[in-house]
Protein backbone atom coordinates (compact mmCIF):
# COMPACT_ATOMS: atom_id res chain seq x y z
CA UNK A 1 -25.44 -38.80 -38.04
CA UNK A 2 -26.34 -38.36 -34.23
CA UNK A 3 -23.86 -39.37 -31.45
CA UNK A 4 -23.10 -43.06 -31.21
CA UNK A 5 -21.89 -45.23 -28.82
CA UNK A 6 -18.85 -47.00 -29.27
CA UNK A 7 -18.91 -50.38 -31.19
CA UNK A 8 -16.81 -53.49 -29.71
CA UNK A 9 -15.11 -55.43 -32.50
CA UNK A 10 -13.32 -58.46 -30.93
CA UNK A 11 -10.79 -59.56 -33.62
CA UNK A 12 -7.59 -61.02 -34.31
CA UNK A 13 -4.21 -60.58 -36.11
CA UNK A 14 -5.82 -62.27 -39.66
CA UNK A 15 -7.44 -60.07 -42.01
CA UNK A 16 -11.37 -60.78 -41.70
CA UNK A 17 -11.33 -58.19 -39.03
CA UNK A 18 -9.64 -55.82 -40.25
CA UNK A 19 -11.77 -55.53 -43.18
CA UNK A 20 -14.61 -54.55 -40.59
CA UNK A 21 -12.09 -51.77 -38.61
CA UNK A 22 -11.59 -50.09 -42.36
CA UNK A 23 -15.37 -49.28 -42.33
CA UNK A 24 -15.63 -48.27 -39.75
CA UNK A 25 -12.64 -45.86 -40.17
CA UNK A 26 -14.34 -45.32 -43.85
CA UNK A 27 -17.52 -43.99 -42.02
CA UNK A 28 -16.07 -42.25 -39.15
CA UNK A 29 -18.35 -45.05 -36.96
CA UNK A 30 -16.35 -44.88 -33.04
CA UNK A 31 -15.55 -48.22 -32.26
CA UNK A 32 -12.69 -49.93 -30.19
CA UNK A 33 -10.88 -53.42 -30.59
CA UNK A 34 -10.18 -56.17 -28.65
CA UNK A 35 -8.10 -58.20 -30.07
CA UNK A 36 -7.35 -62.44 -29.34
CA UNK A 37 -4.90 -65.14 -29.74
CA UNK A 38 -6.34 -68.19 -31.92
CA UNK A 39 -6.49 -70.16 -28.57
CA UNK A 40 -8.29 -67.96 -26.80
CA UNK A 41 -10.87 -67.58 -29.81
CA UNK A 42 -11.83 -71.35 -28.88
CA UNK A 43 -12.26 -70.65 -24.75
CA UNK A 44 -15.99 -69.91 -23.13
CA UNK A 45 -15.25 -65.80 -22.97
CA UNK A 46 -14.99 -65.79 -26.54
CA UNK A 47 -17.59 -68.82 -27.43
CA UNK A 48 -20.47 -66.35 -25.70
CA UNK A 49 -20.38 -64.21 -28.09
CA UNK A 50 -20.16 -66.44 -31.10
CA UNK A 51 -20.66 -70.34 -30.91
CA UNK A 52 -18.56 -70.72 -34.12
CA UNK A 53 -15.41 -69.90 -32.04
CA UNK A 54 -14.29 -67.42 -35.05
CA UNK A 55 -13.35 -63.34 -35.07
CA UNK A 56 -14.43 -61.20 -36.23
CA UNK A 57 -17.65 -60.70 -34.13
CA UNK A 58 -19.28 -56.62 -33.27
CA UNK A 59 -21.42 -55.64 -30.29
CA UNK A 60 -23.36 -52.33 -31.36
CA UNK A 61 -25.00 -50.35 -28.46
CA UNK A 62 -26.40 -48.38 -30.50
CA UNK A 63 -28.71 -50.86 -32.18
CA UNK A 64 -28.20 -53.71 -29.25
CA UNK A 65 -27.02 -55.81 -31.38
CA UNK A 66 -24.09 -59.06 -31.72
CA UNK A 67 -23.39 -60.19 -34.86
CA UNK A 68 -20.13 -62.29 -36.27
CA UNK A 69 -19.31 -63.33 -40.06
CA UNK A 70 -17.50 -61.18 -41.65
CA UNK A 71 -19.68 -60.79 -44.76
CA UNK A 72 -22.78 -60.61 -42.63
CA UNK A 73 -21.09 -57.71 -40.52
CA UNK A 74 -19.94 -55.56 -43.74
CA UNK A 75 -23.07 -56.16 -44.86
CA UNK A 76 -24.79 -54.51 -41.55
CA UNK A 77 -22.20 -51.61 -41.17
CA UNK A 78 -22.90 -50.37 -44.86
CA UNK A 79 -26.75 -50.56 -44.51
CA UNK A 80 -27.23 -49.17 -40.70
CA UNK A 81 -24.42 -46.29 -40.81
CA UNK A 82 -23.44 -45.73 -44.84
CA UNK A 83 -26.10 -43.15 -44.95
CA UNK A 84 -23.84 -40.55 -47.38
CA UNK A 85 -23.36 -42.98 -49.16
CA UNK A 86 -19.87 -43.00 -49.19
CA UNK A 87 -18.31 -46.28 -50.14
CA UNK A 88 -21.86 -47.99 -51.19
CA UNK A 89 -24.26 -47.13 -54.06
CA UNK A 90 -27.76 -46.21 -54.93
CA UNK A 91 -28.63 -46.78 -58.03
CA UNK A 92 -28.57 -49.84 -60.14
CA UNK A 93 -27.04 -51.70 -61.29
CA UNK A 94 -23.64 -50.08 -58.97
CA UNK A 95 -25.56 -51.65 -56.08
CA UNK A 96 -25.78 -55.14 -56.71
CA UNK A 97 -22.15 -55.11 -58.57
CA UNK A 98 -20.46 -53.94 -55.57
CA UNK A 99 -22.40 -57.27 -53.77
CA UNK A 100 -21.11 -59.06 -56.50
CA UNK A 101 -17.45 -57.81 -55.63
CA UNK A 102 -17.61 -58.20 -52.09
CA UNK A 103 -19.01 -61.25 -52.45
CA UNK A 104 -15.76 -62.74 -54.75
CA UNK A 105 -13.75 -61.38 -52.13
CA UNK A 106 -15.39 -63.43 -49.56
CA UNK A 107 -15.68 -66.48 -51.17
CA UNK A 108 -12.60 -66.50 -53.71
CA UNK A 109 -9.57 -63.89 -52.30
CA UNK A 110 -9.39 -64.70 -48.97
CA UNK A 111 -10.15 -68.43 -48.91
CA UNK A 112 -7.55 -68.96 -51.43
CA UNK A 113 -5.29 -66.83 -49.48
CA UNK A 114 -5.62 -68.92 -46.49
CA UNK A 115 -5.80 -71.93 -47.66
CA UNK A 116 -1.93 -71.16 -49.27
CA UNK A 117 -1.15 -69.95 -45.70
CA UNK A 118 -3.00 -73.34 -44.17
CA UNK A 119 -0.93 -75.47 -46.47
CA UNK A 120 2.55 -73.52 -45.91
CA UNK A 121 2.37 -73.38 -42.32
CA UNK A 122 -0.32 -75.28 -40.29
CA UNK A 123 -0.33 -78.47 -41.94
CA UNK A 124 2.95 -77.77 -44.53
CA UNK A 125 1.74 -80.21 -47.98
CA UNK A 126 3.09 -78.79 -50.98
CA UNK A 127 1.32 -80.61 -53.44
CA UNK A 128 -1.98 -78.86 -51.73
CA UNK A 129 0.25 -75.56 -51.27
CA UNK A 130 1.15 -75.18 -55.17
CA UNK A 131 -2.50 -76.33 -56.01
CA UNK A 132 -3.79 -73.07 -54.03
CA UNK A 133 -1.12 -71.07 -54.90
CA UNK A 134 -2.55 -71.76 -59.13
CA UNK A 135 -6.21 -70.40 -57.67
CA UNK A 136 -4.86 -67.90 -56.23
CA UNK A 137 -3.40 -66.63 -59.79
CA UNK A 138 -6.66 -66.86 -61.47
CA UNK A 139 -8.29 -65.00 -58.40
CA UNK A 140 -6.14 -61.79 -59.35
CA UNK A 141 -6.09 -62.17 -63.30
CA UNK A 142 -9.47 -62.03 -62.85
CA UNK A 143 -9.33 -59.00 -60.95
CA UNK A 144 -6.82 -57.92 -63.18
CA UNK A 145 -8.94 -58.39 -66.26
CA UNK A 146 -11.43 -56.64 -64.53
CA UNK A 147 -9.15 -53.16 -64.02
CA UNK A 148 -8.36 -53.09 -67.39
CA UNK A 149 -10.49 -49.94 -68.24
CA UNK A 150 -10.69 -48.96 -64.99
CA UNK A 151 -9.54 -47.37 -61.75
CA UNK A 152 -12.29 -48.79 -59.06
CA UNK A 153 -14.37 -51.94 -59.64
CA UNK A 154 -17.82 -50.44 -59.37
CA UNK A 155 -19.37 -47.10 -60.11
CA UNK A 156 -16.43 -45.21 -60.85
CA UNK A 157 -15.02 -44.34 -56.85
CA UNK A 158 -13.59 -46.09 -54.55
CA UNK A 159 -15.97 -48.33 -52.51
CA UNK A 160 -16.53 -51.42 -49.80
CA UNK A 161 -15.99 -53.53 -53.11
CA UNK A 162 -12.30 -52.13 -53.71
CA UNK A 163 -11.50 -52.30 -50.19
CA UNK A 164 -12.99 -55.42 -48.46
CA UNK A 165 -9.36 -56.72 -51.01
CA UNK A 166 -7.11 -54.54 -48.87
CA UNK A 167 -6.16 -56.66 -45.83
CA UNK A 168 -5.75 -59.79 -47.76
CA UNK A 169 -3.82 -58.39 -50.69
CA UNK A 170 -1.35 -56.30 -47.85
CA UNK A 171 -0.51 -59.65 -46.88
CA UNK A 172 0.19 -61.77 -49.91
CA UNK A 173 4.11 -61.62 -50.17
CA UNK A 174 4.31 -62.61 -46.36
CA UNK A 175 1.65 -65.62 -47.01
CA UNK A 176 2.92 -66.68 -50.46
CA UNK A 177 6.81 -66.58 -49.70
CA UNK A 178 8.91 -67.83 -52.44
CA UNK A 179 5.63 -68.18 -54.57
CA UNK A 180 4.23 -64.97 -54.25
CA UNK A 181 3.83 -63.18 -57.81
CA UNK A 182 5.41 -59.70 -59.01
CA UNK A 183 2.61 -57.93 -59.11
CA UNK A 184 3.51 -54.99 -60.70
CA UNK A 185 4.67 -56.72 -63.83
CA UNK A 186 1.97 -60.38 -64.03
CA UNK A 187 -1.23 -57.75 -62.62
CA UNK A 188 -0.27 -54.32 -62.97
CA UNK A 189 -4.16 -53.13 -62.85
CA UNK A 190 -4.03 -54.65 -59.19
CA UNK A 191 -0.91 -53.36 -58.46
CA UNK A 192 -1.69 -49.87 -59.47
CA UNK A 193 -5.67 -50.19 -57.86
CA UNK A 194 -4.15 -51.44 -54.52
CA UNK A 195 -1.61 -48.66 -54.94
CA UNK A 196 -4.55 -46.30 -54.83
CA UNK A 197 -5.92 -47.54 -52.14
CA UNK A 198 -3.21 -46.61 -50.36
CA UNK A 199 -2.74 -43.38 -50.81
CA UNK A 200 -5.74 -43.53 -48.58
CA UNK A 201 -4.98 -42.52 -44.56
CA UNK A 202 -7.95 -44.87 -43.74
CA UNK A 203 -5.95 -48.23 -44.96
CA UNK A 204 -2.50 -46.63 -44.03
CA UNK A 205 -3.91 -46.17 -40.21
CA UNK A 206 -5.88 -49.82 -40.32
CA UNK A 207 -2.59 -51.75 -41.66
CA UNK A 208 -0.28 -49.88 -39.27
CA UNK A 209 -2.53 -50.92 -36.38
CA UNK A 210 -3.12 -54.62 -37.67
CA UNK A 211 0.99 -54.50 -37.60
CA UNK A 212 0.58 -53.51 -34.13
CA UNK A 213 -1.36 -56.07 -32.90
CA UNK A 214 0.43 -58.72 -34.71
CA UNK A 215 3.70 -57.71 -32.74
CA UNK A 216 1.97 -58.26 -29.29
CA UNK A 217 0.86 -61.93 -30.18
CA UNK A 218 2.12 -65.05 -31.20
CA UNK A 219 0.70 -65.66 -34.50
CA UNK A 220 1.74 -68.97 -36.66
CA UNK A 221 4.07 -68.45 -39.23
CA UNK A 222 5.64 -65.27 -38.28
CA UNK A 223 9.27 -64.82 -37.86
């Protein structure tokens, strides 16, 4: 890959951005982070770059190019700068499977995840709480079902699928509390997948840095 220029991701504490910094890590892309508060997500500095008021949100030199959503940015990153192919696919049907992974993640792990943290701490209902907290169980028996037979979701290595999960999952004791599951013994296929993940320096570097930044702001919920 020739020289790049270094990518801006402008993020925050939560996990949607940090799924964007493992990629990048993943594909040895330079980039640097900026990181906000929530209340400076909704101020006219932050609104310039994406209307929505959300993080995380990329500005790529390289391609001149600002683009937010999550989804829509993995998406980008794997097609523009995966070009070993080494966390995406090309052959079918590994291709469209690891959409179909990244896609649960999007729509069914996190927004379960932070709709329990929602419910626990920004507008504390437990009826609503417990309710999430049930989805939440099906969300990982169904990945757990999934593992059975397997190490990796897709194709047989380790790939954006498996770890688009990893800053969600790194966070579920802290967001479920008193609710949160034992893993290891109700979905030991996640337990020992997100184990393996792990063992990778990429996710060990990316959660010890999201720790980082969630010590220099004030973040709801944390003690």
């Amino acid at each position: 890959m020739p020289s790049l220029q270094t990518i801006t991701l402008h993020g925050h504490p939560g996990p949607n951005p940090w799924k964007i910094a493992l990629l990048f890590e993943e594909l040895n892309v330079p980039y640097t982070t900026k990181i906000y508060t929530t209340p400076e997500l909704k101020q006219p500095a932050f609104l310039a770059l994406n209307r929505n008021g959300m993080a995380p949100v990329i500005e790529d030199p390289n391609k001149g190019l600002l683009l937010a959503e999550s989804g829509a940015i993995m998406d980008y990153i794997l097609d523009q700068y995966d070009t070993e192919k080494r966390i995406t696919f090309t052959t079918l049907p590994e291709q469209y499977h690891m959409k179909q992974w990244l896609q649960f993640q999007n729509t069914a792990q996190g927004p379960m995840l932070q709709a329990v943290f929602h419910w626990a701490f920004v507008e504390p209902n437990p009826e609503a709480h417990a309710s999430y907290v049930k989805k939440l169980r099906r969300v990982l028996q169904v990945l757990n079902d999934e593992l059975a037979d397997k190490e990796w979701l897709v194709g047989g290595k380790c790939s954006a699928a498996d770890l688009s999960y990893v800053p969600f999952h790194s966070k579920l004791d802290f967001i479920m509390r008193e609710a949160a599951p034992d893993v290891e013994k109700d979905f030991p296929n996640v337990d020992a997948w997100y184990k393996r993940m792990l063992e990778r320096d990429t996710v060990q570097k990316i959660l010890k840095a999201r720790e980082e930044a969630t010590k220099k702001l004030s973040f709801p919920g944390k003690k």
